[in-house]
PDB file of N, CA and C in Angstrom:
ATOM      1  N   UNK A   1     -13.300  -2.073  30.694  1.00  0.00           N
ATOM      2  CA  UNK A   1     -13.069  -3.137  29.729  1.00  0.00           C
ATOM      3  C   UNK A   1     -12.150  -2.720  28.591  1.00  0.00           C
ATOM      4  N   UNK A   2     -11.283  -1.575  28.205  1.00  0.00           N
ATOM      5  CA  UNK A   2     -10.920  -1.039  27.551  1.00  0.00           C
ATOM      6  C   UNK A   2      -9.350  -0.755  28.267  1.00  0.00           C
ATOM      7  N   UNK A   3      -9.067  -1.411  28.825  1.00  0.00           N
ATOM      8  CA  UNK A   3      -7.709  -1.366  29.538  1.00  0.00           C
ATOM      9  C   UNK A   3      -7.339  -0.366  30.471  1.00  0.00           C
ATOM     10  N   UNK A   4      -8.774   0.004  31.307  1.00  0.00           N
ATOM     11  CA  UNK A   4      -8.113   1.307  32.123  1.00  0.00           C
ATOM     12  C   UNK A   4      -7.682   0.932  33.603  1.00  0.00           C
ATOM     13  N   UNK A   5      -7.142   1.313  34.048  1.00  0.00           N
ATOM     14  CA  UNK A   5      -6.801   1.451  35.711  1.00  0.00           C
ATOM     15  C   UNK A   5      -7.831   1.336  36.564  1.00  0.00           C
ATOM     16  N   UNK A   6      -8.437   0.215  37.674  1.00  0.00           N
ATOM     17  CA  UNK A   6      -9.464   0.433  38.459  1.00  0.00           C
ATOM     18  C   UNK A   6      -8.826   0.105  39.714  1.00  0.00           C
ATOM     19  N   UNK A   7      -8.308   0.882  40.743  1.00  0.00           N
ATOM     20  CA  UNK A   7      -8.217   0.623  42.097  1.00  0.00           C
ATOM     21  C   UNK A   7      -7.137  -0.245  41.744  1.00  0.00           C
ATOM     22  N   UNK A   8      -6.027   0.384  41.025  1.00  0.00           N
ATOM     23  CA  UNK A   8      -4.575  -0.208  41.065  1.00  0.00           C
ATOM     24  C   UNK A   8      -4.356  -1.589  40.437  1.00  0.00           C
ATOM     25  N   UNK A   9      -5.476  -2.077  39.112  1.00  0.00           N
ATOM     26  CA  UNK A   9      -5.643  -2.839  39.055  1.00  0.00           C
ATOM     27  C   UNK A   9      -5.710  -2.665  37.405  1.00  0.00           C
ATOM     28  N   UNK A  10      -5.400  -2.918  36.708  1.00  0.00           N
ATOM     29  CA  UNK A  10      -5.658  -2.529  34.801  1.00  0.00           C
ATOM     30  C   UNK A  10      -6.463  -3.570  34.175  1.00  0.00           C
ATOM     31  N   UNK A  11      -7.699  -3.328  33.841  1.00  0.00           N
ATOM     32  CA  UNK A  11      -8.689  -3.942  33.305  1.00  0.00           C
ATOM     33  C   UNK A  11      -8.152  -4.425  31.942  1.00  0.00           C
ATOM     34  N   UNK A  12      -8.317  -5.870  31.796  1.00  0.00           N
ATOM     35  CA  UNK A  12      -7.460  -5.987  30.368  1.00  0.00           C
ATOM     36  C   UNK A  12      -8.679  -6.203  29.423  1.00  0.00           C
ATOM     37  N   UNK A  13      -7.959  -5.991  28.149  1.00  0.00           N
ATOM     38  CA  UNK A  13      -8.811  -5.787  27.065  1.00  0.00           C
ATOM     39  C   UNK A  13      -9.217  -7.486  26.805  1.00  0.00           C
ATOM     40  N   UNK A  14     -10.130  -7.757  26.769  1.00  0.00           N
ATOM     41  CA  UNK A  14     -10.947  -9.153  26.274  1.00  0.00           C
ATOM     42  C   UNK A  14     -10.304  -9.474  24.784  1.00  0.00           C
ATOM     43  N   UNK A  15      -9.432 -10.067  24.263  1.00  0.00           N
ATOM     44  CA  UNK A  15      -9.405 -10.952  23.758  1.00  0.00           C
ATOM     45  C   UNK A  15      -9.943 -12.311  23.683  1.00  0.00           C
ATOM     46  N   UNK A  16     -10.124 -13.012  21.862  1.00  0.00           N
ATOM     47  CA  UNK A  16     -10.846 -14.451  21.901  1.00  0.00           C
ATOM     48  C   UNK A  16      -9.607 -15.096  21.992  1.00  0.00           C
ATOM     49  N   UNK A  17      -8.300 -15.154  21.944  1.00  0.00           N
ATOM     50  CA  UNK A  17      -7.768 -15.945  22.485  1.00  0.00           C
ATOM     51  C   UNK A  17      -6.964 -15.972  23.834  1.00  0.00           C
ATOM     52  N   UNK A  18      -6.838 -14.849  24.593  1.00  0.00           N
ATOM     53  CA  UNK A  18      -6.711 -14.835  25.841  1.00  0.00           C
ATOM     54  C   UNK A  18      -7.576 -15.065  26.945  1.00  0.00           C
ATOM     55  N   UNK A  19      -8.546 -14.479  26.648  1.00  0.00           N
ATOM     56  CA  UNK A  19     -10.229 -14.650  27.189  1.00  0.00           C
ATOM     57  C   UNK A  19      -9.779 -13.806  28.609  1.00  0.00           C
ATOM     58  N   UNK A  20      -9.000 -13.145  29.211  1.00  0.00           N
ATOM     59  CA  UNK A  20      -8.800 -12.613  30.559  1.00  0.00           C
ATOM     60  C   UNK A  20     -10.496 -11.681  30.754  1.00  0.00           C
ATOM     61  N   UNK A  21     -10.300 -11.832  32.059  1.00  0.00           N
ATOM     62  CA  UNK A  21     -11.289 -10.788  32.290  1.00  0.00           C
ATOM     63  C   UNK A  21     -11.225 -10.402  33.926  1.00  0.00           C
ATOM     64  N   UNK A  22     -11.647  -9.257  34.672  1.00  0.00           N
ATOM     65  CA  UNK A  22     -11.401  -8.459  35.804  1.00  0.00           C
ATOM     66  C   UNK A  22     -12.814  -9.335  36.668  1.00  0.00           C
ATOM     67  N   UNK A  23     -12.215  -9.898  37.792  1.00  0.00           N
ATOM     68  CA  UNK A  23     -13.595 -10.149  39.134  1.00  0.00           C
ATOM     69  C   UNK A  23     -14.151  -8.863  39.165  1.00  0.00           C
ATOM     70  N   UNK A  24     -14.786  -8.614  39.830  1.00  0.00           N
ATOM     71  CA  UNK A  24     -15.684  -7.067  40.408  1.00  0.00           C
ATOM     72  C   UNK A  24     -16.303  -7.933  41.919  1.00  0.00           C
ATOM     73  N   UNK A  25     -15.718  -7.494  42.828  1.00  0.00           N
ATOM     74  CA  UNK A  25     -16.531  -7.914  43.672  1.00  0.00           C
ATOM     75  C   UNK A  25     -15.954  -7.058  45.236  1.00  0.00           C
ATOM     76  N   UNK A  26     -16.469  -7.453  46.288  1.00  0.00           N
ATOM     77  CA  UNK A  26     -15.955  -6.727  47.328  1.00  0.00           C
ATOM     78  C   UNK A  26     -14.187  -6.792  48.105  1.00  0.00           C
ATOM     79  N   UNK A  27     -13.727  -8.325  47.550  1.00  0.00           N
ATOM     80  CA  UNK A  27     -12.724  -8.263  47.770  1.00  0.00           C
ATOM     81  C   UNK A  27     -11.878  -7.804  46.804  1.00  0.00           C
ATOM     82  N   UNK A  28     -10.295  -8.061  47.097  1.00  0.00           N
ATOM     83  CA  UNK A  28      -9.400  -6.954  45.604  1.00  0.00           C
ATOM     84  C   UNK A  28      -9.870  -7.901  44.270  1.00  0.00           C
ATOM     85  N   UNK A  29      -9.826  -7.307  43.466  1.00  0.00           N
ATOM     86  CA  UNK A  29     -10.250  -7.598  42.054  1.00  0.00           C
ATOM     87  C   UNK A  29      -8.896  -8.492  41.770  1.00  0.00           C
ATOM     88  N   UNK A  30      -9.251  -9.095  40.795  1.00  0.00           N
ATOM     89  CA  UNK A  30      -8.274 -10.416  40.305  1.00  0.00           C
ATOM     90  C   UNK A  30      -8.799 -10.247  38.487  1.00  0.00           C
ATOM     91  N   UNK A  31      -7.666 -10.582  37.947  1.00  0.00           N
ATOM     92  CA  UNK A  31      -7.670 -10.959  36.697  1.00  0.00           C
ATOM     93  C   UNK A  31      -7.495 -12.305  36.293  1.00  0.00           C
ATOM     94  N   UNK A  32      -8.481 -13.148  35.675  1.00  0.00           N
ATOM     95  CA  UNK A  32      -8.896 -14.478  35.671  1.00  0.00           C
ATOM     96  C   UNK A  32      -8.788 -14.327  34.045  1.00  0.00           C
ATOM     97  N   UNK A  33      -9.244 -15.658  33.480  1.00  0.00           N
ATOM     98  CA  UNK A  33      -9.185 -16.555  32.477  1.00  0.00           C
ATOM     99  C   UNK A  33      -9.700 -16.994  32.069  1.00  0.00           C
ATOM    100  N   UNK A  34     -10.676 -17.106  30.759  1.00  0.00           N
ATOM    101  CA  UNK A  34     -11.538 -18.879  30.236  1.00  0.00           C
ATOM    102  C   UNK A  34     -12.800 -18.540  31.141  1.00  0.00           C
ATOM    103  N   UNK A  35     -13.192 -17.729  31.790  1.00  0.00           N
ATOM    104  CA  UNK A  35     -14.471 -17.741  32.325  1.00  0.00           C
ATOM    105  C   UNK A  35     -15.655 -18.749  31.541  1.00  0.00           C
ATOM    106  N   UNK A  36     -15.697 -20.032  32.288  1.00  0.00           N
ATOM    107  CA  UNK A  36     -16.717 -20.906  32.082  1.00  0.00           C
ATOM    108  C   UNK A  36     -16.517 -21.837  30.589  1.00  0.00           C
ATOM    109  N   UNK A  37     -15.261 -21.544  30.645  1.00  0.00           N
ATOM    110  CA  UNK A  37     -14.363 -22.862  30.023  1.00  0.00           C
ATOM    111  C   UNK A  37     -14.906 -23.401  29.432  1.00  0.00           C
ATOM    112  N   UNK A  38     -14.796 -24.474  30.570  1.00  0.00           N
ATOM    113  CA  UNK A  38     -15.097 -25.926  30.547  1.00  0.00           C
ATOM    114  C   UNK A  38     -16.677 -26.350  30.525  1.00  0.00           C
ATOM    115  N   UNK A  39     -17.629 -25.072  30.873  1.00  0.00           N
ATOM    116  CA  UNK A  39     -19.108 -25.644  30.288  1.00  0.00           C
ATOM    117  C   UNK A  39     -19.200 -25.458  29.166  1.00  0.00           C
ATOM    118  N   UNK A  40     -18.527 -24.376  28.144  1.00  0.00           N
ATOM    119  CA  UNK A  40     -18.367 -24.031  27.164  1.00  0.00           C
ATOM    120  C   UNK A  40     -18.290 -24.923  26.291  1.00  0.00           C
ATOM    121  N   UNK A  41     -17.095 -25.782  26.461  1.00  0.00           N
ATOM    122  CA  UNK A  41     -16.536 -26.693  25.829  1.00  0.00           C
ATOM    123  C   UNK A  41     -17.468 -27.935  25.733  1.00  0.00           C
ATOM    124  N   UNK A  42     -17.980 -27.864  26.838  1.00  0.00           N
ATOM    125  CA  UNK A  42     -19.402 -29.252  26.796  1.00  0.00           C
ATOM    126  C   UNK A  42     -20.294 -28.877  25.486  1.00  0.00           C
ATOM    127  N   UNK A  43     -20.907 -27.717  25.792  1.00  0.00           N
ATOM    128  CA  UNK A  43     -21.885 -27.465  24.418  1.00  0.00           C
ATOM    129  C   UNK A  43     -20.885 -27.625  23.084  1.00  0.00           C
ATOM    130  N   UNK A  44     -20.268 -27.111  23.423  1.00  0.00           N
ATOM    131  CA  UNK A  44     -19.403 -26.655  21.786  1.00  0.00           C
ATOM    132  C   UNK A  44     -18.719 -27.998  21.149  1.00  0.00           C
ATOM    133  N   UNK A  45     -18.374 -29.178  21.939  1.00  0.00           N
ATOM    134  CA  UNK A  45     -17.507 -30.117  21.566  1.00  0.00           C
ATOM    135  C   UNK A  45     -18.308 -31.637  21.577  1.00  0.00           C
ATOM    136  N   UNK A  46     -18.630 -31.504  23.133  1.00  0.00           N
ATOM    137  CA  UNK A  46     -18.983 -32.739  23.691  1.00  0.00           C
ATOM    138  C   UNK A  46     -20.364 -33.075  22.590  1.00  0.00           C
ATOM    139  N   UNK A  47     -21.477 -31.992  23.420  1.00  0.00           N
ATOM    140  CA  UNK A  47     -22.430 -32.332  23.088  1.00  0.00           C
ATOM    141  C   UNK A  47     -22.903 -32.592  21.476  1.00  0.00           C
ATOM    142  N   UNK A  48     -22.415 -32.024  20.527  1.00  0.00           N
ATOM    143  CA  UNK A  48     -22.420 -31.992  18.711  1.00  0.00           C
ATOM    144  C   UNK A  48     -22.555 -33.549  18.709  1.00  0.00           C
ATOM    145  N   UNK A  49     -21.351 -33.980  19.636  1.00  0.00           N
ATOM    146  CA  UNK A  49     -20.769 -35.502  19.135  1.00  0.00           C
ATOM    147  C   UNK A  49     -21.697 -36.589  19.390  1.00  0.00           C
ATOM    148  N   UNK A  50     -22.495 -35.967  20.819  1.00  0.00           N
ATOM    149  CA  UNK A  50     -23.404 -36.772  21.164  1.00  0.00           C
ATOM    150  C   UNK A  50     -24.920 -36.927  20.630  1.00  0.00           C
ATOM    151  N   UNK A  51     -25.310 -36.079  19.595  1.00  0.00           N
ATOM    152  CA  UNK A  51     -26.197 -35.480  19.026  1.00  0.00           C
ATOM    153  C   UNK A  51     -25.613 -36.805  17.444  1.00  0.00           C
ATOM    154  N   UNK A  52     -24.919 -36.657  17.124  1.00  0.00           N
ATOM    155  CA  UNK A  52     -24.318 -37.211  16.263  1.00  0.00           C
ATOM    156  C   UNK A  52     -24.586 -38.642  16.203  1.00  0.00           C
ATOM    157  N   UNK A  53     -24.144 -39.305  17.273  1.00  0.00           N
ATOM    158  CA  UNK A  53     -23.728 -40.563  17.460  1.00  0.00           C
ATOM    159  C   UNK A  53     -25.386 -41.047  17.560  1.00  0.00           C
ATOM    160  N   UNK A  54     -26.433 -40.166  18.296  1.00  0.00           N
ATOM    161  CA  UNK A  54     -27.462 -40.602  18.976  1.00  0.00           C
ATOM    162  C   UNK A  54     -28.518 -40.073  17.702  1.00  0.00           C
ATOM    163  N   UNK A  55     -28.045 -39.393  16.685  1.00  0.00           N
ATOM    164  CA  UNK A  55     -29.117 -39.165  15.427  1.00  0.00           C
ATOM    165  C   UNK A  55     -30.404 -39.658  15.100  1.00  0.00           C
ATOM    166  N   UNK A  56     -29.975 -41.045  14.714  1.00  0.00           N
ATOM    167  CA  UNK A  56     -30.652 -42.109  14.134  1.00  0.00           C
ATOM    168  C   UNK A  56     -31.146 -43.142  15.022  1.00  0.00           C
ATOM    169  N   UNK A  57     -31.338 -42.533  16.546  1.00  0.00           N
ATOM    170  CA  UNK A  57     -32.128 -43.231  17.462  1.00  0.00           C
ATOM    171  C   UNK A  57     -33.410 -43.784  17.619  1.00  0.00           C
ATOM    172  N   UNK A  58     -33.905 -43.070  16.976  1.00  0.00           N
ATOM    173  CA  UNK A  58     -35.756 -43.500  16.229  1.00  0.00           C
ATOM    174  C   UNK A  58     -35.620 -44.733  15.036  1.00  0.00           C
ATOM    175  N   UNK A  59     -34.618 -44.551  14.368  1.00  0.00           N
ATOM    176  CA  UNK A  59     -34.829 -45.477  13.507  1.00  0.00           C
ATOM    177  C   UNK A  59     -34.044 -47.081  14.440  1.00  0.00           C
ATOM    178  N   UNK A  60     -33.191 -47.181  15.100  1.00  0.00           N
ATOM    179  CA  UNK A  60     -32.435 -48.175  15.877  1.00  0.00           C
ATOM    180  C   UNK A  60     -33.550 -48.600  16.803  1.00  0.00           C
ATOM    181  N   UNK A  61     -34.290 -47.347  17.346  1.00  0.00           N
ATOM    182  CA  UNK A  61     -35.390 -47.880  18.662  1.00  0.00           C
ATOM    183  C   UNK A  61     -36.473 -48.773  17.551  1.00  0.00           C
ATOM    184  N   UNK A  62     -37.421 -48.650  16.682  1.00  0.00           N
ATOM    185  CA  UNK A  62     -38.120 -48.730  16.047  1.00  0.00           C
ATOM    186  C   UNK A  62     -37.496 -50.926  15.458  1.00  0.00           C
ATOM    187  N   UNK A  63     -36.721 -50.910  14.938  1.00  0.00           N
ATOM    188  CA  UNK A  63     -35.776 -52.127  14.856  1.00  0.00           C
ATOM    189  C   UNK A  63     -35.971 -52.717  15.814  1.00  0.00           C
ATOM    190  N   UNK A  64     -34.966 -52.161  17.099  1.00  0.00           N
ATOM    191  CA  UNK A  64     -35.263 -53.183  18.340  1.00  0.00           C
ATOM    192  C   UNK A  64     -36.483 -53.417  18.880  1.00  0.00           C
ATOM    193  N   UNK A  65     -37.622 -52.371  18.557  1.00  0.00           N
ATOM    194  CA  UNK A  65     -38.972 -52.655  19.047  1.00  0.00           C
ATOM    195  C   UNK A  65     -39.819 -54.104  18.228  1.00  0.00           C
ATOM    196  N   UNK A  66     -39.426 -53.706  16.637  1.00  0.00           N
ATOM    197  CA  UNK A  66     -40.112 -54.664  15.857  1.00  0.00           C
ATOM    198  C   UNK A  66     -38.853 -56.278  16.221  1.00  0.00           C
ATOM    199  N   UNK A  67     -38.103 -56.075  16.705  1.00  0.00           N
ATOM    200  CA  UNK A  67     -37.432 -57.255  16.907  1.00  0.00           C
ATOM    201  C   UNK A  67     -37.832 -58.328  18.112  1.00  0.00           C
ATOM    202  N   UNK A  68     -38.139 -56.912  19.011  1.00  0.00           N
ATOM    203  CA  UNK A  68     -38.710 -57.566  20.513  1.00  0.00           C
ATOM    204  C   UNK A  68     -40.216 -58.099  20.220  1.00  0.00           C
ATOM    205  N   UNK A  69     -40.940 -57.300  19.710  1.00  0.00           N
ATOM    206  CA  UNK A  69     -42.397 -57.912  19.349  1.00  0.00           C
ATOM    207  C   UNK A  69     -42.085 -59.450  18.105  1.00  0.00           C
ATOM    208  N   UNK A  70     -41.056 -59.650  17.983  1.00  0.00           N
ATOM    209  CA  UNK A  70     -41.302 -60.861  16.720  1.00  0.00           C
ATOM    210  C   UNK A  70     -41.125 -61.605  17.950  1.00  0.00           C
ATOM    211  N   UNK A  71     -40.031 -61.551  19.049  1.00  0.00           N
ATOM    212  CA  UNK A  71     -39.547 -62.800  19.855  1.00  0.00           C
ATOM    213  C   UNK A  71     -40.639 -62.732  20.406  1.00  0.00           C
ATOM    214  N   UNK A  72     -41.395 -61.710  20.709  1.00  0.00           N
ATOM    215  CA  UNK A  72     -42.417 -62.001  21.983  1.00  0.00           C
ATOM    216  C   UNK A  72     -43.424 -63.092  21.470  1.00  0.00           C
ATOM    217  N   UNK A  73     -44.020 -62.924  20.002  1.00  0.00           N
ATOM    218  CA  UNK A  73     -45.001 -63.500  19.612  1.00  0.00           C
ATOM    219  C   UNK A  73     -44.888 -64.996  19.922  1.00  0.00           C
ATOM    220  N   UNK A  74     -43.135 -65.366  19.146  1.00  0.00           N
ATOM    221  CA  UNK A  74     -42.544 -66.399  19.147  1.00  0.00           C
ATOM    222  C   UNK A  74     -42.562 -66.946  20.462  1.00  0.00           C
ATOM    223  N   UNK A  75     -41.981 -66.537  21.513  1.00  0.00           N
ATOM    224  CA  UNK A  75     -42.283 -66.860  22.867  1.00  0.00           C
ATOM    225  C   UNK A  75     -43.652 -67.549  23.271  1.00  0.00           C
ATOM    226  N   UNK A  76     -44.645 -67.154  22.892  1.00  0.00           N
ATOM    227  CA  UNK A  76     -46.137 -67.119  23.121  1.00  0.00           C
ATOM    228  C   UNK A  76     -46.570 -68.654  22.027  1.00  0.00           C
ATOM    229  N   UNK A  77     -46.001 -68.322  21.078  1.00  0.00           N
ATOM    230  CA  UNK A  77     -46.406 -69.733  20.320  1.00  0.00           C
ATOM    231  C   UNK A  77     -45.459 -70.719  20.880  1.00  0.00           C
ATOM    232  N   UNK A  78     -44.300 -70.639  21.222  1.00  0.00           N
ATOM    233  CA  UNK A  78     -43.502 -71.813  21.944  1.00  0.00           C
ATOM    234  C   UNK A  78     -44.382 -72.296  23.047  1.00  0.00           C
ATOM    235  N   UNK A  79     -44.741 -70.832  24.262  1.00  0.00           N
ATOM    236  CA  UNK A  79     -45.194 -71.694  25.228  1.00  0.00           C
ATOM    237  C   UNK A  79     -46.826 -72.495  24.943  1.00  0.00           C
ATOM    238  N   UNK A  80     -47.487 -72.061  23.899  1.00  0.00           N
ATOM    239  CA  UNK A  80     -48.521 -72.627  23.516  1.00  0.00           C
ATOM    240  C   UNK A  80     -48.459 -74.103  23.217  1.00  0.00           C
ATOM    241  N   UNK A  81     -47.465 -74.224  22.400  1.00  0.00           N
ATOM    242  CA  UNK A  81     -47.264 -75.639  22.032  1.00  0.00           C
ATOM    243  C   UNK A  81     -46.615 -76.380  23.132  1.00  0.00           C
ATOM    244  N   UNK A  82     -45.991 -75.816  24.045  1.00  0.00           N
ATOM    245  CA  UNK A  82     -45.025 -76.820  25.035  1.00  0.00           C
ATOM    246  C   UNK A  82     -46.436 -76.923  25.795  1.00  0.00           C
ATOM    247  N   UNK A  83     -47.384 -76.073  26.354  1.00  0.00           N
ATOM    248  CA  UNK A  83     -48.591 -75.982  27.332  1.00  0.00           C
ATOM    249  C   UNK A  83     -49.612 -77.598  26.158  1.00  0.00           C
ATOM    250  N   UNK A  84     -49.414 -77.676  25.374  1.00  0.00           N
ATOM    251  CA  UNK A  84     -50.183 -78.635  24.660  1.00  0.00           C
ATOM    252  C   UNK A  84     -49.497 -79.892  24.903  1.00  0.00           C
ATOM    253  N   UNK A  85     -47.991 -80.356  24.697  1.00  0.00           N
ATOM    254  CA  UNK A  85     -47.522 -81.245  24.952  1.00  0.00           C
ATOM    255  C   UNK A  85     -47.462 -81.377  26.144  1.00  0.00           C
ATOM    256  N   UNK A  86     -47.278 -81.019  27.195  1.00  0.00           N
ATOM    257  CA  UNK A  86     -47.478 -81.223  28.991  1.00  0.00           C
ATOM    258  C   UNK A  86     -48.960 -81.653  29.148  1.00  0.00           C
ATOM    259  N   UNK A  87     -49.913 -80.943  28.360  1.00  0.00           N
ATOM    260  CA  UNK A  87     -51.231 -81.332  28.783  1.00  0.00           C
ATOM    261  C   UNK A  87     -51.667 -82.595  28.254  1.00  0.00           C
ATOM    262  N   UNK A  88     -50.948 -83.115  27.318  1.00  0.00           N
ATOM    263  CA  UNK A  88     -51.625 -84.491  26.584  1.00  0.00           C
ATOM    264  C   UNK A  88     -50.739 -86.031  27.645  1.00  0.00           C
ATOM    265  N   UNK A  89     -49.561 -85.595  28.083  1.00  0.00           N
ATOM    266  CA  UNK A  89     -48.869 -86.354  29.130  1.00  0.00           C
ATOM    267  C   UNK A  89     -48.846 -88.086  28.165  1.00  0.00           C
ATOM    268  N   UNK A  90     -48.549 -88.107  27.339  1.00  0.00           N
ATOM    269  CA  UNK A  90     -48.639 -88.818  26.588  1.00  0.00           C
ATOM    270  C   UNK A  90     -47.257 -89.921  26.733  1.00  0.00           C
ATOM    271  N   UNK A  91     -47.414 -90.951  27.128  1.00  0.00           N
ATOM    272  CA  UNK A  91     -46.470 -92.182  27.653  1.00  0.00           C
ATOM    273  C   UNK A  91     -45.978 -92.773  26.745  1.00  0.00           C
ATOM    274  N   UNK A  92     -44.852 -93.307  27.095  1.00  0.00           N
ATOM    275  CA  UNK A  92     -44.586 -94.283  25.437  1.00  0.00           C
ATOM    276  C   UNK A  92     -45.113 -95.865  25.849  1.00  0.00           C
ATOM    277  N   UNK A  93     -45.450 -96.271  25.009  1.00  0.00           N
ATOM    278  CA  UNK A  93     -45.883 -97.607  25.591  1.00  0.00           C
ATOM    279  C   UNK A  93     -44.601 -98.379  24.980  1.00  0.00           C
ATOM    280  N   UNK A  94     -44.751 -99.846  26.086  1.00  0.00           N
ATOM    281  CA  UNK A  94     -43.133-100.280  25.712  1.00  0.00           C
ATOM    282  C   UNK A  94     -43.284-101.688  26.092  1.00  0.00           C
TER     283      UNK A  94
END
């Protein structure tokens, strides 16, 4: 990791803005790049934003909950009263 020679191959020194680094494996060694990039970039970028945006989700859920329980009630007294007017069947006389 210090830039030496391995099997004709020169281990490069890790830099944060080059990011290179040496395979090790059974076939010839390769000098690669950004090792794991792009998951990187998920935690480091993506996800902050989404943490962000989604903060104040308890307080938005909590709203739409007390919003859904007002219509529901409302629902329930509508069909109460429409179930009263169907049941009285009340004619107009004429």
């Amino acid at each position: 990791p210090n830039g030496t020679l391995i099997n004709g191959t020169r281990w490069p020194v890790f830099t944060s803005t080059e990011q290179k680094y040496l395979t090790l494996n059974t076939d010839t060694s390769e000098i690669l790049t950004k090792l794991r990039a792009q998951q990187c970039r998920f935690w480091k970028f993506f996800f902050p934003k989404v943490l962000e945006m989604t903060g104040n989700i308890d307080e938005a859920e909590r709203e739409w909950k007390a919003g859904f329980h007002r219509w529901n009630n409302y629902m329930s007294d509508w069909k109460n009263q429409f179930n009263d007017y169907t049941s009285k069947k009340e004619t107009c006389a004429g």
